[in-house]
N, C-alpha and C. Protein backbone atom coordinates (compact mmCIF):
# COMPACT_ATOMS: atom_id res chain seq x y z
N UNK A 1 0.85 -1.17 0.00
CA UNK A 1 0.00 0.00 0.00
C UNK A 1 0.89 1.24 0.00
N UNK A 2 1.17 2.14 -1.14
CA UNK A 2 1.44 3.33 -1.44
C UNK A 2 1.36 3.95 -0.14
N UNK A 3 2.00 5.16 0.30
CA UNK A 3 1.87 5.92 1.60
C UNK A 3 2.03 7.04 0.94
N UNK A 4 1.04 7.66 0.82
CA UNK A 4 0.26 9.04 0.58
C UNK A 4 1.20 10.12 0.64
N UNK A 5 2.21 10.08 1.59
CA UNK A 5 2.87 11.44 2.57
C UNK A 5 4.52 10.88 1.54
N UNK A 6 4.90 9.69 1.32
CA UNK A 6 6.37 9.25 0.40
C UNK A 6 6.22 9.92 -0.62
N UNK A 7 7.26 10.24 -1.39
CA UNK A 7 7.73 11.14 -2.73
C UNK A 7 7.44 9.20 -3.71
N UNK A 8 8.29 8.51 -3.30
CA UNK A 8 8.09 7.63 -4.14
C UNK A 8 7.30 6.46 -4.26
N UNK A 9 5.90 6.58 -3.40
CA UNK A 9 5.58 5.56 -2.89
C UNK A 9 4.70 4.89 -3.92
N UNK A 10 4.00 6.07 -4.71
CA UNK A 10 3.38 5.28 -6.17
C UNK A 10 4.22 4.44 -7.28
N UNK A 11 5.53 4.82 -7.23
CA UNK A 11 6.21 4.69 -8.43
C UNK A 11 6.88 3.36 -7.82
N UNK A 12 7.36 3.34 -7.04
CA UNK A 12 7.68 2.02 -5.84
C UNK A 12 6.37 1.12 -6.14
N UNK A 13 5.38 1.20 -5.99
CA UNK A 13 4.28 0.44 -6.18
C UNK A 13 3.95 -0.10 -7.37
N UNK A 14 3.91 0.52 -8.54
CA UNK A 14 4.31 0.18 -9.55
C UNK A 14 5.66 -0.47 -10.35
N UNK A 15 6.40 -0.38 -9.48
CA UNK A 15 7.63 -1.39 -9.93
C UNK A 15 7.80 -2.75 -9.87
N UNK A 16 6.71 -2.69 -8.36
CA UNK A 16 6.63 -4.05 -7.55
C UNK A 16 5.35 -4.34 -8.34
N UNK A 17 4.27 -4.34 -9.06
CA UNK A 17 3.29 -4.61 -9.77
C UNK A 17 4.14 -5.06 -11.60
N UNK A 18 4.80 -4.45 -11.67
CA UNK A 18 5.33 -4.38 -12.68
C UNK A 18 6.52 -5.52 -12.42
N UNK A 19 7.25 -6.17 -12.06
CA UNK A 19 7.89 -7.02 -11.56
C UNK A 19 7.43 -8.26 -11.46
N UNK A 20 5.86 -8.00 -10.66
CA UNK A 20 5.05 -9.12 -10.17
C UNK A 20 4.83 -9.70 -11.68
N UNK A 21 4.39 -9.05 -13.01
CA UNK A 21 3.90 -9.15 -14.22
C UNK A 21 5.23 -10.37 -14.49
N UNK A 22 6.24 -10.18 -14.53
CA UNK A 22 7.13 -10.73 -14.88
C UNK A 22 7.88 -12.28 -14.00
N UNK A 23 6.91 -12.82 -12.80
CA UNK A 23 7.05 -13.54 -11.72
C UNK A 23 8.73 -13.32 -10.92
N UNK A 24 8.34 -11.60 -10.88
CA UNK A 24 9.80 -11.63 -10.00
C UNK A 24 9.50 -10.09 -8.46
N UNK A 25 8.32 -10.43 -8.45
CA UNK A 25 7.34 -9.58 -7.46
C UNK A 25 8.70 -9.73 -5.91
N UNK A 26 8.52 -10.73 -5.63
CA UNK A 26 9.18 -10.84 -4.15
C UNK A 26 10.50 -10.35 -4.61
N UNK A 27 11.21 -10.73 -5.17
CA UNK A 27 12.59 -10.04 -6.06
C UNK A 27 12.75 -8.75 -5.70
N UNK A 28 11.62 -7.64 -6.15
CA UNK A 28 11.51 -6.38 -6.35
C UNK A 28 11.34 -5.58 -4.61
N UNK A 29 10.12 -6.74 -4.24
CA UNK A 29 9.26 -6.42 -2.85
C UNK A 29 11.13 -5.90 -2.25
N UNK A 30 12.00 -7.18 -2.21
CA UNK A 30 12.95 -7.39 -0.90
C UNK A 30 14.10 -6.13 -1.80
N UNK A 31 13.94 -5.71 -2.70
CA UNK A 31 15.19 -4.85 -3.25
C UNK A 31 14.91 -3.49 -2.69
N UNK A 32 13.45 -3.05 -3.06
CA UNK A 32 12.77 -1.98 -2.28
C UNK A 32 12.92 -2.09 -1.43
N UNK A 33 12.77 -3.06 -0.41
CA UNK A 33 12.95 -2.55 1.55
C UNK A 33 14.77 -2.60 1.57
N UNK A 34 15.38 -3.60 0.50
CA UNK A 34 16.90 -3.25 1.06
C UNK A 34 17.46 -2.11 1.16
N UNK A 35 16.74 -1.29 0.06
CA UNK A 35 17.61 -0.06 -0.71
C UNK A 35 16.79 0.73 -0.16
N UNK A 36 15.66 1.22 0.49
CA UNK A 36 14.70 2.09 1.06
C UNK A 36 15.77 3.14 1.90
N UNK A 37 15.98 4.64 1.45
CA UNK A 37 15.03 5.21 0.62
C UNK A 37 15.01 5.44 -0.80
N UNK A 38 16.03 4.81 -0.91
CA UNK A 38 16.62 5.07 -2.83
C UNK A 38 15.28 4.16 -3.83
N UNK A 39 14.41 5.61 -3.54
CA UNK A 39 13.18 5.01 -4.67
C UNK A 39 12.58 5.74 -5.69
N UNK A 40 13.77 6.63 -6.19
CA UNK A 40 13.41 7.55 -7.53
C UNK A 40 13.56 6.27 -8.52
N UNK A 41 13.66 6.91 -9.28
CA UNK A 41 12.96 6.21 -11.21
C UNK A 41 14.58 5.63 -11.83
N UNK A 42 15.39 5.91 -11.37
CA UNK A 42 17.20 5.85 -11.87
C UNK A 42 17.24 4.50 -10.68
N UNK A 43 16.98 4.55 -9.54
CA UNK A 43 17.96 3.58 -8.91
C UNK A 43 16.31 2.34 -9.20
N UNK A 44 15.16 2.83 -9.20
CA UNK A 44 14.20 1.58 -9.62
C UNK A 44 14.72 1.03 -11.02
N UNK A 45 15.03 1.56 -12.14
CA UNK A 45 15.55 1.25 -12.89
C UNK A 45 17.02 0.36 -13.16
N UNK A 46 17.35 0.65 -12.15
CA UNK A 46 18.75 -0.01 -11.77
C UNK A 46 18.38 -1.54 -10.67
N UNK A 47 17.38 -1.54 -10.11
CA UNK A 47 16.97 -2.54 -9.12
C UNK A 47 16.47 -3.26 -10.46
N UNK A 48 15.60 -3.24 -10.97
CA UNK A 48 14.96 -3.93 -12.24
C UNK A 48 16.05 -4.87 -12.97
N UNK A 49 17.15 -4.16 -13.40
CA UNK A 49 18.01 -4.64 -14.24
C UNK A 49 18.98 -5.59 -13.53
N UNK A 50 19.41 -5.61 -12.11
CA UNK A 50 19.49 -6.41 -11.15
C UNK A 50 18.70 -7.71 -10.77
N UNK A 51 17.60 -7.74 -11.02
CA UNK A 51 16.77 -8.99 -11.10
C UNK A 51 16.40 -9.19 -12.56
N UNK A 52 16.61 -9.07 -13.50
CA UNK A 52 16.46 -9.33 -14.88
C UNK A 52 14.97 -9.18 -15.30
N UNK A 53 14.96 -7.89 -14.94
CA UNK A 53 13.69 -8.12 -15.70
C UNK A 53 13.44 -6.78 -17.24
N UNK A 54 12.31 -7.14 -18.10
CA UNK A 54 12.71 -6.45 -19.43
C UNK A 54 12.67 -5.20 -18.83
N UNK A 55 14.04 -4.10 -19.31
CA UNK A 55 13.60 -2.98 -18.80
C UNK A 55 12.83 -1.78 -19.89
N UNK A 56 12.87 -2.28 -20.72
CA UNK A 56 11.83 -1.64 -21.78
C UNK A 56 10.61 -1.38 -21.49
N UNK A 57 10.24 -2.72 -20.99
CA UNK A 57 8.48 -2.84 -20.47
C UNK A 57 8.45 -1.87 -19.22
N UNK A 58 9.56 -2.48 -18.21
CA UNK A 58 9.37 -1.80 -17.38
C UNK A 58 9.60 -0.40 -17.16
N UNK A 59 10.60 0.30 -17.74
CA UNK A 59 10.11 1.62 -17.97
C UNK A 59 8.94 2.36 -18.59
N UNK A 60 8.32 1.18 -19.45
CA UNK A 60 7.14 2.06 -20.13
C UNK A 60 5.82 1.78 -19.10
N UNK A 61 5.51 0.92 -17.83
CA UNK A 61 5.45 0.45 -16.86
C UNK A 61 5.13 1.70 -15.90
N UNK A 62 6.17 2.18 -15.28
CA UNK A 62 6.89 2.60 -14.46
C UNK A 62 6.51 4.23 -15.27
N UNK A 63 6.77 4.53 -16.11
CA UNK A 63 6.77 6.17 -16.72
C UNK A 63 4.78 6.38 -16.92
N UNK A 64 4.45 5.23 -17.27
CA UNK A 64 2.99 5.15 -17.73
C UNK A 64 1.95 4.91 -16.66
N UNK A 65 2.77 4.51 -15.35
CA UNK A 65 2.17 4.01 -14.25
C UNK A 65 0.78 3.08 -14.80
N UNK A 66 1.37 2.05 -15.72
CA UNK A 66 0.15 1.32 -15.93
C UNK A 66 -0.96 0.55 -15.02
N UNK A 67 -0.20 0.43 -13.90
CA UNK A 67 -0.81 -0.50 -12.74
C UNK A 67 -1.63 0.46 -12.01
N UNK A 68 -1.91 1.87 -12.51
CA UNK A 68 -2.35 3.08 -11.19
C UNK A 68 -3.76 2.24 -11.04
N UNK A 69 -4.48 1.50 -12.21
CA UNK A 69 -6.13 0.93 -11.55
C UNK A 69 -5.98 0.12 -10.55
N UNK A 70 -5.09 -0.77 -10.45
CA UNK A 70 -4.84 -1.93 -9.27
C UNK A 70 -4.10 -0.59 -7.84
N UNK A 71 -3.40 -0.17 -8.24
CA UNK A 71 -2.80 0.77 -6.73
C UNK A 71 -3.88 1.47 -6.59
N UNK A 72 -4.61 1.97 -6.81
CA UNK A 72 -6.03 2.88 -6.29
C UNK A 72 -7.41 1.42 -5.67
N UNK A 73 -7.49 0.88 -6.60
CA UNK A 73 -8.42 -0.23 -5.88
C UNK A 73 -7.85 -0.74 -4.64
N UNK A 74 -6.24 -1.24 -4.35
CA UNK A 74 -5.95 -1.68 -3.17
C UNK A 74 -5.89 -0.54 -2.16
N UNK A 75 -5.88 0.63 -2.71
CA UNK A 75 -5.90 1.98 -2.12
C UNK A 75 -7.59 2.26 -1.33
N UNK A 76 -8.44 1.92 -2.26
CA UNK A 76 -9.63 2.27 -2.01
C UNK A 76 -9.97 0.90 -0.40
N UNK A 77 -9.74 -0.10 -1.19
CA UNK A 77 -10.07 -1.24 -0.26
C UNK A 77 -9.45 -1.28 1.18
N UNK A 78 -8.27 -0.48 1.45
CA UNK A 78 -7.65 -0.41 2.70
C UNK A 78 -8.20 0.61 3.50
N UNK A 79 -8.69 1.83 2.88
CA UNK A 79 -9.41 2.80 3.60
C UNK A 79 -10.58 2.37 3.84
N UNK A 80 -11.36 1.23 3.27
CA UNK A 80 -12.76 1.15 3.58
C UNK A 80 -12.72 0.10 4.90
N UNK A 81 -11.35 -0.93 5.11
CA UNK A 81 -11.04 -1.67 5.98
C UNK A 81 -10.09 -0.75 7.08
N UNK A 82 -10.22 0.25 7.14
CA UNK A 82 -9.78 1.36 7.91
C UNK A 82 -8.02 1.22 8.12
N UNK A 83 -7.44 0.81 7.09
CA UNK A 83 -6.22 0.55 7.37
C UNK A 83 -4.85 1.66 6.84
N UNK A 84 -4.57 2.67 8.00
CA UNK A 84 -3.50 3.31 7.67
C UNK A 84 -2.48 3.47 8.13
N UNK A 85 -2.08 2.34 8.70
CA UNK A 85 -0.51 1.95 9.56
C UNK A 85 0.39 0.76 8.93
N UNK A 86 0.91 0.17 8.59
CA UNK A 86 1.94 -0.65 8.22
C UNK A 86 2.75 -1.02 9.52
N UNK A 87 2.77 -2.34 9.69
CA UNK A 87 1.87 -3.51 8.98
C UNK A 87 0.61 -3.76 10.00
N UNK A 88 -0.08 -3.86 9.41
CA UNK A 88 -1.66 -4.10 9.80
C UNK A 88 -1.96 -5.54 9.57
N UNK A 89 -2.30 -6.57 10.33
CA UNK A 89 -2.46 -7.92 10.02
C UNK A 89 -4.06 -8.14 10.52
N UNK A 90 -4.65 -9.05 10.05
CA UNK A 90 -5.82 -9.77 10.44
C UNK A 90 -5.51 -11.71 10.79
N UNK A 91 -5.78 -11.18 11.97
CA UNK A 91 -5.98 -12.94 12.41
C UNK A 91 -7.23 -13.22 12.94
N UNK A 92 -8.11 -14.43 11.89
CA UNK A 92 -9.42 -14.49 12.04
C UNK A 92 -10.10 -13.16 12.32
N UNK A 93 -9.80 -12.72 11.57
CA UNK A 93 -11.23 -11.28 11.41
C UNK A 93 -10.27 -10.39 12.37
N UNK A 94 -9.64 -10.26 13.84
CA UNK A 94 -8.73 -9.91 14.61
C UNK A 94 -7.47 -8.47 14.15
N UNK A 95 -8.05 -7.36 13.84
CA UNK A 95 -7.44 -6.64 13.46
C UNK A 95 -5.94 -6.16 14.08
N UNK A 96 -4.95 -6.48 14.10
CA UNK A 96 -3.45 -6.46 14.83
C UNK A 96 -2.86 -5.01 14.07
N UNK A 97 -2.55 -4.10 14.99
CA UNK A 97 -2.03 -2.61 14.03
C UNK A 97 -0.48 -2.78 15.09
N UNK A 98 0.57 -2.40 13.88
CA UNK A 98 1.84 -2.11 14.80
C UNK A 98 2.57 -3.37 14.28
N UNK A 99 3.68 -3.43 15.09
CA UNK A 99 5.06 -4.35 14.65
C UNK A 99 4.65 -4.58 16.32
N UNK A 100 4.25 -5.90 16.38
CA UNK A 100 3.31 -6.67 17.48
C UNK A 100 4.41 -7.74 17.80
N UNK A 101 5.09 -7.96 18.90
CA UNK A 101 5.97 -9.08 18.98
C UNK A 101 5.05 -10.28 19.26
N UNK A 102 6.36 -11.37 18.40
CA UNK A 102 6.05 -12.70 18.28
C UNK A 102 4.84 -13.37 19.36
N UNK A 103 4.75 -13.03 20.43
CA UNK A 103 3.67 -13.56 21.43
C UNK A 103 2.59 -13.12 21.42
N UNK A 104 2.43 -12.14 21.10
CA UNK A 104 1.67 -11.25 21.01
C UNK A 104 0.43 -12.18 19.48
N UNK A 105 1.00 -12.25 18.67
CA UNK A 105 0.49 -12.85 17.28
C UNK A 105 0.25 -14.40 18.38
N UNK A 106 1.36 -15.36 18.68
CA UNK A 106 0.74 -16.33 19.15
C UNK A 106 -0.25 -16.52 19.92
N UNK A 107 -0.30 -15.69 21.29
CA UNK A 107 -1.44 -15.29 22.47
C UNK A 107 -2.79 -15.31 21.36
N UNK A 108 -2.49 -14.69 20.54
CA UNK A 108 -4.22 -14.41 19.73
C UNK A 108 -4.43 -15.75 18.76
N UNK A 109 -3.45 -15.99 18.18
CA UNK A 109 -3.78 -17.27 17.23
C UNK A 109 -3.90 -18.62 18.12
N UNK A 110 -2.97 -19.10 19.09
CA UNK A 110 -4.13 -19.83 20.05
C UNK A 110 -5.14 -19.87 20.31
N UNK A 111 -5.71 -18.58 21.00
CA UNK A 111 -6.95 -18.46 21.63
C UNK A 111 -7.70 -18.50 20.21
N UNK A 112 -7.19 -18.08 19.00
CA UNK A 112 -8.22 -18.64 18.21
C UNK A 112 -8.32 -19.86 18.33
N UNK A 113 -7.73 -20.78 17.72
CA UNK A 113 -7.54 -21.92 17.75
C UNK A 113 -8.27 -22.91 18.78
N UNK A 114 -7.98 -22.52 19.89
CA UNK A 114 -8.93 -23.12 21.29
C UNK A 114 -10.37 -22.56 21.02
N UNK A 115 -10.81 -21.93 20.10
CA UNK A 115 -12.35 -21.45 20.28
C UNK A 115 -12.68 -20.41 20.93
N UNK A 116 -11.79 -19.66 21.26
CA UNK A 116 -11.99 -18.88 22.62
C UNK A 116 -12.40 -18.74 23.78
């Protein structure tokens, strides 16, 4: 999910959509958080060519923001599920906001599990 307030957070989103097209999505996902904040259009372009992917497409991709209908629908769908924090998890319906330590996720997925 794009973050509204980032300089690059659409174009980042579209790289990783644009990547995904090419089955090298997680590739892109883990290059973006390595290299974060280097997420102008020169070093995405340079991450691309690092995982092999066409960079033709993907610049025309990436300049054309072809994916903006899918980043606005997952855009639309997170605000209607009230979600504007990263990372936001659901366990069984169980809305979790924050970087929640490990027990914390288990304590709740047990007690699912037991029925409550």
């Amino acid at each position: 999910m794009p973050y509204k307030y980032r300089d690059f957070a659409f174009i980042a989103a579209e790289a990783a959509l644009s990547a995904r097209d090419e089955g090298r999505f997680w590739q892109m996902h883990w290059m973006l958080h390595e290299n974060y904040p280097k997420l102008d259009r020169e070093s995405l372009i340079r991450y691309a060519e690092e995982i092999g992917l066409d960079l033709d497409k993907f610049r025309g991709d990436i300049d054309g923001m072809r994916h903006m209908d899918i980043i606005k629908r997952d855009l639309a769908l997170a605000k209607k599920l009230d979600l504007y924090n990263t990372p936001t998890v659901f366990i069984n319906g169980i809305k979790v906001v924050g970087n929640a330590p490990y027990e914390y996720y288990k304590r709740i997925i047990d007690r699912e599990l037991e029925g409550k």
